[in-house]
C-alpha atoms as a PDB file:
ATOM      1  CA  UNK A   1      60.383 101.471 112.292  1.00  0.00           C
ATOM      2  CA  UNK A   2      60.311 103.528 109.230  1.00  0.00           C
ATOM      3  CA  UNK A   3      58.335 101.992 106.459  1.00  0.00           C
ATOM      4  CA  UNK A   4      60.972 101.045 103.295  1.00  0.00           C
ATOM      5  CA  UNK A   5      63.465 102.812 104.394  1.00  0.00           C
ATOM      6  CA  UNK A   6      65.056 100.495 106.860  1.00  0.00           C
ATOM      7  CA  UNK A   7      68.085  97.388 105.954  1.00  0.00           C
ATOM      8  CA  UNK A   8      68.143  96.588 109.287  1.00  0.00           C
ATOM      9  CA  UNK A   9      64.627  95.080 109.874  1.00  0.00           C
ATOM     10  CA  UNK A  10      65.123  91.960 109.233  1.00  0.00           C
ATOM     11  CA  UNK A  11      68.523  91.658 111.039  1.00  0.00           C
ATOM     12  CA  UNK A  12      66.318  93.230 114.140  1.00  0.00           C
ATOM     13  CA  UNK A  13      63.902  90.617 113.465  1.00  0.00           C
ATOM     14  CA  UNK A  14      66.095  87.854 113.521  1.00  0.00           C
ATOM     15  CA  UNK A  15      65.065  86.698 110.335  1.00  0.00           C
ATOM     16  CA  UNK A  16      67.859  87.255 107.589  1.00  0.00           C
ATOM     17  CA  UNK A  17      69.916  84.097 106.266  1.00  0.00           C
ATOM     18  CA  UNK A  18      72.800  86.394 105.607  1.00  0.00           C
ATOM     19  CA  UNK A  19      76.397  86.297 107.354  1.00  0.00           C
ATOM     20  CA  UNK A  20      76.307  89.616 108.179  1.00  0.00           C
ATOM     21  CA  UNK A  21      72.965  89.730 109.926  1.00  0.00           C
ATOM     22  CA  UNK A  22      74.361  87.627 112.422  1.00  0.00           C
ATOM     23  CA  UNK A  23      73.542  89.192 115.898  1.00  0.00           C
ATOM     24  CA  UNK A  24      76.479  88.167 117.956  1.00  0.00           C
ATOM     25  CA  UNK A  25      75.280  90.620 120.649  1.00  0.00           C
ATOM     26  CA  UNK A  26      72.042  91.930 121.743  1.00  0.00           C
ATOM     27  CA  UNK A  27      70.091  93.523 124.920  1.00  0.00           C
ATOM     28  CA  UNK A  28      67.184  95.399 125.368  1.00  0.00           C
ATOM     29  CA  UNK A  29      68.407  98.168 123.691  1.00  0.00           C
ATOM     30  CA  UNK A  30      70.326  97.358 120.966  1.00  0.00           C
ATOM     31  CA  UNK A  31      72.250  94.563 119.166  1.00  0.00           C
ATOM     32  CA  UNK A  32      75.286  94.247 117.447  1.00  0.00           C
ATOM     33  CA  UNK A  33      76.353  92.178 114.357  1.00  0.00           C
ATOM     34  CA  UNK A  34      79.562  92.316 111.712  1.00  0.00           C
ATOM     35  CA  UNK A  35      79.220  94.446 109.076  1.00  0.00           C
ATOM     36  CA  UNK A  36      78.891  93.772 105.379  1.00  0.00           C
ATOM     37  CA  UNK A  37      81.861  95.064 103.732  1.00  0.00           C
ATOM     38  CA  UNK A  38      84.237  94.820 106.446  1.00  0.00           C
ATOM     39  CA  UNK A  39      87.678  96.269 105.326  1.00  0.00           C
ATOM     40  CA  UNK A  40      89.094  94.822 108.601  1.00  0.00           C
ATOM     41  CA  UNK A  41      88.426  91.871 110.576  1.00  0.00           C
ATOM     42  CA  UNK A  42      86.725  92.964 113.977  1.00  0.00           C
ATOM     43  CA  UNK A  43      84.097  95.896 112.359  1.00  0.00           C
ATOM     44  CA  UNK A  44      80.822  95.407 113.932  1.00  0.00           C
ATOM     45  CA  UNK A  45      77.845  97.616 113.688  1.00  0.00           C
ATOM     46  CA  UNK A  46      75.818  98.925 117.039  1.00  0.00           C
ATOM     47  CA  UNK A  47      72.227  98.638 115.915  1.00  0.00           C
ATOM     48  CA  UNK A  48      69.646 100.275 118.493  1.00  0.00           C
ATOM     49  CA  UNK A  49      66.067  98.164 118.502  1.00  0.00           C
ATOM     50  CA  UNK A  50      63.629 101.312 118.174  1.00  0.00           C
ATOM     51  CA  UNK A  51      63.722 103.580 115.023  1.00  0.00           C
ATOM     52  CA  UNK A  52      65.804 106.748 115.457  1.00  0.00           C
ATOM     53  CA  UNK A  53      67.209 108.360 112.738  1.00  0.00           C
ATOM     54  CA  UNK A  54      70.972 108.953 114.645  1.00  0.00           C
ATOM     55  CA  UNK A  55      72.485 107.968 117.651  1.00  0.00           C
ATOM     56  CA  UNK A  56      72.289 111.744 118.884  1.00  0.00           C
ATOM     57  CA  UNK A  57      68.430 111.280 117.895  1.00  0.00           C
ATOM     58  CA  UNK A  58      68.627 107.749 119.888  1.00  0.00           C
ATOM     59  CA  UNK A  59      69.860 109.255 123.228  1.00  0.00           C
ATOM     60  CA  UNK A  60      67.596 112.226 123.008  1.00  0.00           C
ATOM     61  CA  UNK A  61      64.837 109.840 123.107  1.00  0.00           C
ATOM     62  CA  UNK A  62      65.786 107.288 125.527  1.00  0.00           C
ATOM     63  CA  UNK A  63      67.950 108.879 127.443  1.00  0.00           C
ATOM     64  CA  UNK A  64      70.744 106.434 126.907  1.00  0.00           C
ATOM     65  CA  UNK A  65      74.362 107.598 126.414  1.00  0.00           C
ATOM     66  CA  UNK A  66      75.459 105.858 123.272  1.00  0.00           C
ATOM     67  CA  UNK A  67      79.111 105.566 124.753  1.00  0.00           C
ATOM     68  CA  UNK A  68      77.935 103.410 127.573  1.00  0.00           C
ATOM     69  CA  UNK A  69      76.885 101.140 125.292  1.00  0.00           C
ATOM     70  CA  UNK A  70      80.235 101.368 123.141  1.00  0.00           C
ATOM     71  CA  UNK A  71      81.627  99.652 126.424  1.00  0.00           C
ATOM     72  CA  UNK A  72      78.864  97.288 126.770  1.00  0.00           C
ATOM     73  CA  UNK A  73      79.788  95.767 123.674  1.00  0.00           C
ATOM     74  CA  UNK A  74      83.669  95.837 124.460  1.00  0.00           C
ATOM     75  CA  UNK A  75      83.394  94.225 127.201  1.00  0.00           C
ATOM     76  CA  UNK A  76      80.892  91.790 126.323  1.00  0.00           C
ATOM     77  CA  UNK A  77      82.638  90.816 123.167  1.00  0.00           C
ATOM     78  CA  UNK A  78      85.844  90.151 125.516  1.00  0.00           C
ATOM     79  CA  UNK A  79      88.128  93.112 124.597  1.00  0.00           C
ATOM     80  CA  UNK A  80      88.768  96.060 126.539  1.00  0.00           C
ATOM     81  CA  UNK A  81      91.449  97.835 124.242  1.00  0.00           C
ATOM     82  CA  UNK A  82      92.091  99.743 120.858  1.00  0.00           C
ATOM     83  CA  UNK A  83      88.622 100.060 120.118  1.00  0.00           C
ATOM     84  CA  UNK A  84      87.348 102.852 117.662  1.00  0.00           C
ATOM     85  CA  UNK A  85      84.001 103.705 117.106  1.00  0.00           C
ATOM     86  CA  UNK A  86      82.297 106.244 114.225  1.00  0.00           C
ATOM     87  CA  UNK A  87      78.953 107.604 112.979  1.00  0.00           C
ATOM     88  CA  UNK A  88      77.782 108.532 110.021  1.00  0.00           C
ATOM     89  CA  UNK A  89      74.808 110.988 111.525  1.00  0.00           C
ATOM     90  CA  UNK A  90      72.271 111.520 108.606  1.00  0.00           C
ATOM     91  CA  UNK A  91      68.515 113.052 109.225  1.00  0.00           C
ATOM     92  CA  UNK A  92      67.188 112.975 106.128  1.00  0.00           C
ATOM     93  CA  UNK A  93      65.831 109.699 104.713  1.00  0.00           C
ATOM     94  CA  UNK A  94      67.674 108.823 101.606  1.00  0.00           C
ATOM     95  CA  UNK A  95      70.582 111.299 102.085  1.00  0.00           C
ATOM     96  CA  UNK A  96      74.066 109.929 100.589  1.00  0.00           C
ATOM     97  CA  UNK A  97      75.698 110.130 103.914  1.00  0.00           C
ATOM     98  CA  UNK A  98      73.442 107.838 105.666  1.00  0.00           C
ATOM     99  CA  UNK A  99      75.309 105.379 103.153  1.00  0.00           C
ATOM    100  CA  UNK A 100      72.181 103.865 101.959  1.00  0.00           C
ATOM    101  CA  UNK A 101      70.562 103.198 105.933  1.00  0.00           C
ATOM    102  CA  UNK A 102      68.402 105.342 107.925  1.00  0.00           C
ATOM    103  CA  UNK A 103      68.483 103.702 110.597  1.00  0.00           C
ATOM    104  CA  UNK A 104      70.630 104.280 113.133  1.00  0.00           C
ATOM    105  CA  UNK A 105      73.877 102.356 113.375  1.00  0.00           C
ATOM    106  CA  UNK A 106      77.395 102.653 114.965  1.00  0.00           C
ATOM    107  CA  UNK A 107      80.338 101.345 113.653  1.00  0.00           C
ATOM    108  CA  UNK A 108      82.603  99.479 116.156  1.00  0.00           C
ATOM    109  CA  UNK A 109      86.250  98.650 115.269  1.00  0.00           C
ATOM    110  CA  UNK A 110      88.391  96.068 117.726  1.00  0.00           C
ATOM    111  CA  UNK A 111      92.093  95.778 117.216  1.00  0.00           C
ATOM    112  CA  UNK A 112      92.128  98.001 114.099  1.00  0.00           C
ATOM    113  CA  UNK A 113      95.665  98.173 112.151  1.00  0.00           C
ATOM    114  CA  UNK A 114      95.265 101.825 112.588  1.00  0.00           C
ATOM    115  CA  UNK A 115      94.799 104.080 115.621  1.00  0.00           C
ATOM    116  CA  UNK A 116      92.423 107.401 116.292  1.00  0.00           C
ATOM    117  CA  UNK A 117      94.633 109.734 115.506  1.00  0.00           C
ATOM    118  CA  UNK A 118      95.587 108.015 112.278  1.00  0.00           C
ATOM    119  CA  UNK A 119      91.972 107.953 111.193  1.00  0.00           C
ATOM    120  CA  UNK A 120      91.543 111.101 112.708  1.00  0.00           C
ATOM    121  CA  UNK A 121      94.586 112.464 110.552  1.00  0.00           C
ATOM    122  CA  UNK A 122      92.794 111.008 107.187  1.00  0.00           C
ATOM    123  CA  UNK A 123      89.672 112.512 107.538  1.00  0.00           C
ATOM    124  CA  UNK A 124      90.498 115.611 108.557  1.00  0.00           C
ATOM    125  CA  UNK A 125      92.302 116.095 104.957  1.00  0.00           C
ATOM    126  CA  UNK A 126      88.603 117.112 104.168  1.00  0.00           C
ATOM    127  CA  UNK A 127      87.508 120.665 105.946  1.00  0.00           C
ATOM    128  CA  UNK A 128      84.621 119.969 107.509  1.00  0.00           C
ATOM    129  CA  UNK A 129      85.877 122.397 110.645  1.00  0.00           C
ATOM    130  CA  UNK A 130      86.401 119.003 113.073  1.00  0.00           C
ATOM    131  CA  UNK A 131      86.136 119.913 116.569  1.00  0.00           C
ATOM    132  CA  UNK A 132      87.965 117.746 119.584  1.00  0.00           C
ATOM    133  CA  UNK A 133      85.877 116.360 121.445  1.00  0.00           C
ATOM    134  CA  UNK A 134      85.550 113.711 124.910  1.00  0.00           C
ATOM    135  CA  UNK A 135      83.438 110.795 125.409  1.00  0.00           C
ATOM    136  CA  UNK A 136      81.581 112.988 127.468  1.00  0.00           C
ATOM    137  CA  UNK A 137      81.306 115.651 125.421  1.00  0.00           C
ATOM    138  CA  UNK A 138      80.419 113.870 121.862  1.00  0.00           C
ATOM    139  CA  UNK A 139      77.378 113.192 121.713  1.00  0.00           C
ATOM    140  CA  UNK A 140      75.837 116.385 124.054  1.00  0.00           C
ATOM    141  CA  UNK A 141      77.372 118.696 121.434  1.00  0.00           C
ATOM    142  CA  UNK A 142      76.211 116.361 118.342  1.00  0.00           C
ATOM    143  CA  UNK A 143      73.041 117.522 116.993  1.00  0.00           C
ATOM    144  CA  UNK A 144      69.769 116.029 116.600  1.00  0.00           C
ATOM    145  CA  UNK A 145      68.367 117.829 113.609  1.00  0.00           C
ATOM    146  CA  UNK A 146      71.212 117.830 110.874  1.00  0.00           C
ATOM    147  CA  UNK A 147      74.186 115.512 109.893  1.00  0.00           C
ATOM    148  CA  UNK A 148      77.272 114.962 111.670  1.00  0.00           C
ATOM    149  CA  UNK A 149      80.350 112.771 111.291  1.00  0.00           C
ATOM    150  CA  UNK A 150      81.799 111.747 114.541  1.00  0.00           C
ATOM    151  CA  UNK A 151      84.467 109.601 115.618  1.00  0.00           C
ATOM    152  CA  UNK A 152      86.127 108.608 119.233  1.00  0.00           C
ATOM    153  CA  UNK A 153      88.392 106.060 120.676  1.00  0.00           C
ATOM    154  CA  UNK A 154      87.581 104.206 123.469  1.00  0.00           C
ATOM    155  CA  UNK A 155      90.839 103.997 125.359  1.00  0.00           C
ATOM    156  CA  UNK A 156      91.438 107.273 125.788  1.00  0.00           C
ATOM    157  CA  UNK A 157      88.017 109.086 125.799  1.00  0.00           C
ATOM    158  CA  UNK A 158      89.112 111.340 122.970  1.00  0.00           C
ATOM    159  CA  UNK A 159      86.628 111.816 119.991  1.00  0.00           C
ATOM    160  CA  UNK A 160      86.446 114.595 116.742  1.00  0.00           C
ATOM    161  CA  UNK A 161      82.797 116.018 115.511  1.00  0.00           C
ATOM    162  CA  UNK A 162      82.080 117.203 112.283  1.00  0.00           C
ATOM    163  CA  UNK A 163      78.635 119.520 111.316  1.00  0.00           C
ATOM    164  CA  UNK A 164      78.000 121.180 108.022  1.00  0.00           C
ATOM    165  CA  UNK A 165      78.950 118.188 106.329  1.00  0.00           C
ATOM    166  CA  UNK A 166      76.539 117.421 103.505  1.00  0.00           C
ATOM    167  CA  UNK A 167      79.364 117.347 100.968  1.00  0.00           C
ATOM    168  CA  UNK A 168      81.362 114.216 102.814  1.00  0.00           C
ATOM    169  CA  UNK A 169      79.088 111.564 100.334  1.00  0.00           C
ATOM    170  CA  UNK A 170      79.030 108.196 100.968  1.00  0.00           C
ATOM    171  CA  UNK A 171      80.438 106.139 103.230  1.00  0.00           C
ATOM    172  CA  UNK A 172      82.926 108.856 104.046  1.00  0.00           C
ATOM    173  CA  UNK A 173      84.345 106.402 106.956  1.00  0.00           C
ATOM    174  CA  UNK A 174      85.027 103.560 105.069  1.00  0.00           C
ATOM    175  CA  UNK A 175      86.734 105.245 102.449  1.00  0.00           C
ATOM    176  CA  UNK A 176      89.199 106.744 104.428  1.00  0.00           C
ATOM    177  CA  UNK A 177      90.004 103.133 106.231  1.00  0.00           C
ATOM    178  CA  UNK A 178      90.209 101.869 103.158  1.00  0.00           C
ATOM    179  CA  UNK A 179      92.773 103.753 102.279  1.00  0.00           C
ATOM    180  CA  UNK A 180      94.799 103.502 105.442  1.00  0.00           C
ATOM    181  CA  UNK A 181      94.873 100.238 104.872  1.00  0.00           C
ATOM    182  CA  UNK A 182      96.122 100.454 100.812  1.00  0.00           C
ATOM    183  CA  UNK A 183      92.892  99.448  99.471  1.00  0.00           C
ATOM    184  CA  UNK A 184      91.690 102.250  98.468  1.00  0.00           C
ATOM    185  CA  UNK A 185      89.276 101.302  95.712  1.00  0.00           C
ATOM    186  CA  UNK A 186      87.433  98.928  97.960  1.00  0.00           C
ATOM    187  CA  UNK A 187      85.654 101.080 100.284  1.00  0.00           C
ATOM    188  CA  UNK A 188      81.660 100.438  98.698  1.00  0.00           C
ATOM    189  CA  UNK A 189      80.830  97.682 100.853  1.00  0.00           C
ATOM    190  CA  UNK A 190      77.493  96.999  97.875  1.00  0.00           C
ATOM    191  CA  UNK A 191      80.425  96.324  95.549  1.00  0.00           C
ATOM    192  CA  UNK A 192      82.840  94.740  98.197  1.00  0.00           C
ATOM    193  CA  UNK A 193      81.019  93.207 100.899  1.00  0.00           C
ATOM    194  CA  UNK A 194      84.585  91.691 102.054  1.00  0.00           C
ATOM    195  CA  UNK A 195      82.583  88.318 103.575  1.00  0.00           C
ATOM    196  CA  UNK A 196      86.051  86.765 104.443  1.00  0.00           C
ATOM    197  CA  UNK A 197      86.704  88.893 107.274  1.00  0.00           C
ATOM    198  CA  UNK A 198      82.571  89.077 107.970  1.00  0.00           C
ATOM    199  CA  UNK A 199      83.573  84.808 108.780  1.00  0.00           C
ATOM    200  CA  UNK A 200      86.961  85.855 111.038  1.00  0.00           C
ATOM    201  CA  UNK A 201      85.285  88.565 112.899  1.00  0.00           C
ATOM    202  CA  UNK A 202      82.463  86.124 113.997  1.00  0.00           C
ATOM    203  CA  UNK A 203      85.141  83.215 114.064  1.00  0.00           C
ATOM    204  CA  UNK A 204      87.301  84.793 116.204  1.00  0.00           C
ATOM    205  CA  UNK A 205      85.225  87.230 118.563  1.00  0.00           C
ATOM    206  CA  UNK A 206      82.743  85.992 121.402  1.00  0.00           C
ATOM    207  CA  UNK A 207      80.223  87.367 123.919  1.00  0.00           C
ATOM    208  CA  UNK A 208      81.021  86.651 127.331  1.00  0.00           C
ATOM    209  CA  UNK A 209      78.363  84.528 129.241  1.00  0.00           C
END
């Protein structure tokens, strides 16, 4: 685990007080907990337990295909449809578009009010040359030693990947939900860490025994 660079550790230890470190999920390999500054109810975060700076970075090294355990988590946490999932892929400790973690994480939406190719619509209004992409495909073509953005949809295996995309800033993601869903303003989850729908997601989603 990287020294002081790392907000996760104590969710991964099992030791934070806080609503949002609550680890509804977790297997060998990973665990998964709500996000702080969920926008939407159902927004979970896919946290892997060894240090890797991405998820492309995270399969490299154990050879474990980061959509399988997208569908792990589905299923476990008792949905099986209209599921998004997204990456912020940063590489360099501190950069902006690692929103503030350099550890990697996936974001997991369930029963969004939005679908991929809405999200897919707002983000490409920023030319970062997005290229289509499968579930298959996504994370072979991602790569391991610069940023990416990426973003896929569960249902129907269909996913967009951005490179060369320094520029995109913070929490490029969560800005662009934000404003699909007319909040447009509250996208910095350090400034709106949205805990009511933190207490629905974890209220009203479940792992499977």
């Amino acid at each position: 685990m990287r020294p002081g660079s790392n907000r996760f550790a104590r969710l991964l230890e099992a030791s934070s007080a806080e609503i949002a470190d609550s680890i509804i999920l977790e297997t060998q390999d990973f665990v998964v907990a709500p996000t702080l500054g969920s926008i939407v109810p159902g927004w979970f975060l896919i946290i892997p337990r060894k240090f890797a700076p991405t998820f492309a970075a995270w399969r490299e090294q154990s050879g474990v295909n980061p959509l399988d355990v997208v569908e792990q988590a589905v299923r476990k946490l008792g949905r099986t449809s209209n599921s998004l999932w997204f990456e912020h892929g940063s590489v360099a400790t501190g950069a902006s578009i690692g929103c503030g973690v350099d550890h990697a994480h996936l974001h997991l939406l369930i029963d969004a009010p939005f679908g991929f190719d809405d999200l897919v619509a707002e983000v490409s209004t920023f030319d970062f040359g997005w290229q289509r992409e499968t579930s298959v495909t996504a994370y072979e073509r991602a790569p391991t030693d610069a940023p990416y953005l990426l973003v896929g949809d569960r249902g129907s295996g269909r996913a967009s990947l951005a490179t060369g995309v320094e520029a995109a800033g913070s929490q490029f993601f969560r800005r662009a939900i934000a404003r699909l869903v007319n909040r447009p303003d509250e996208w910095d989850y350090r400034r709106y860490p949205m805990l009511e729908n933190v207490r629905s997601t974890l209220e009203r989603y479940h792992v499977d025994a």
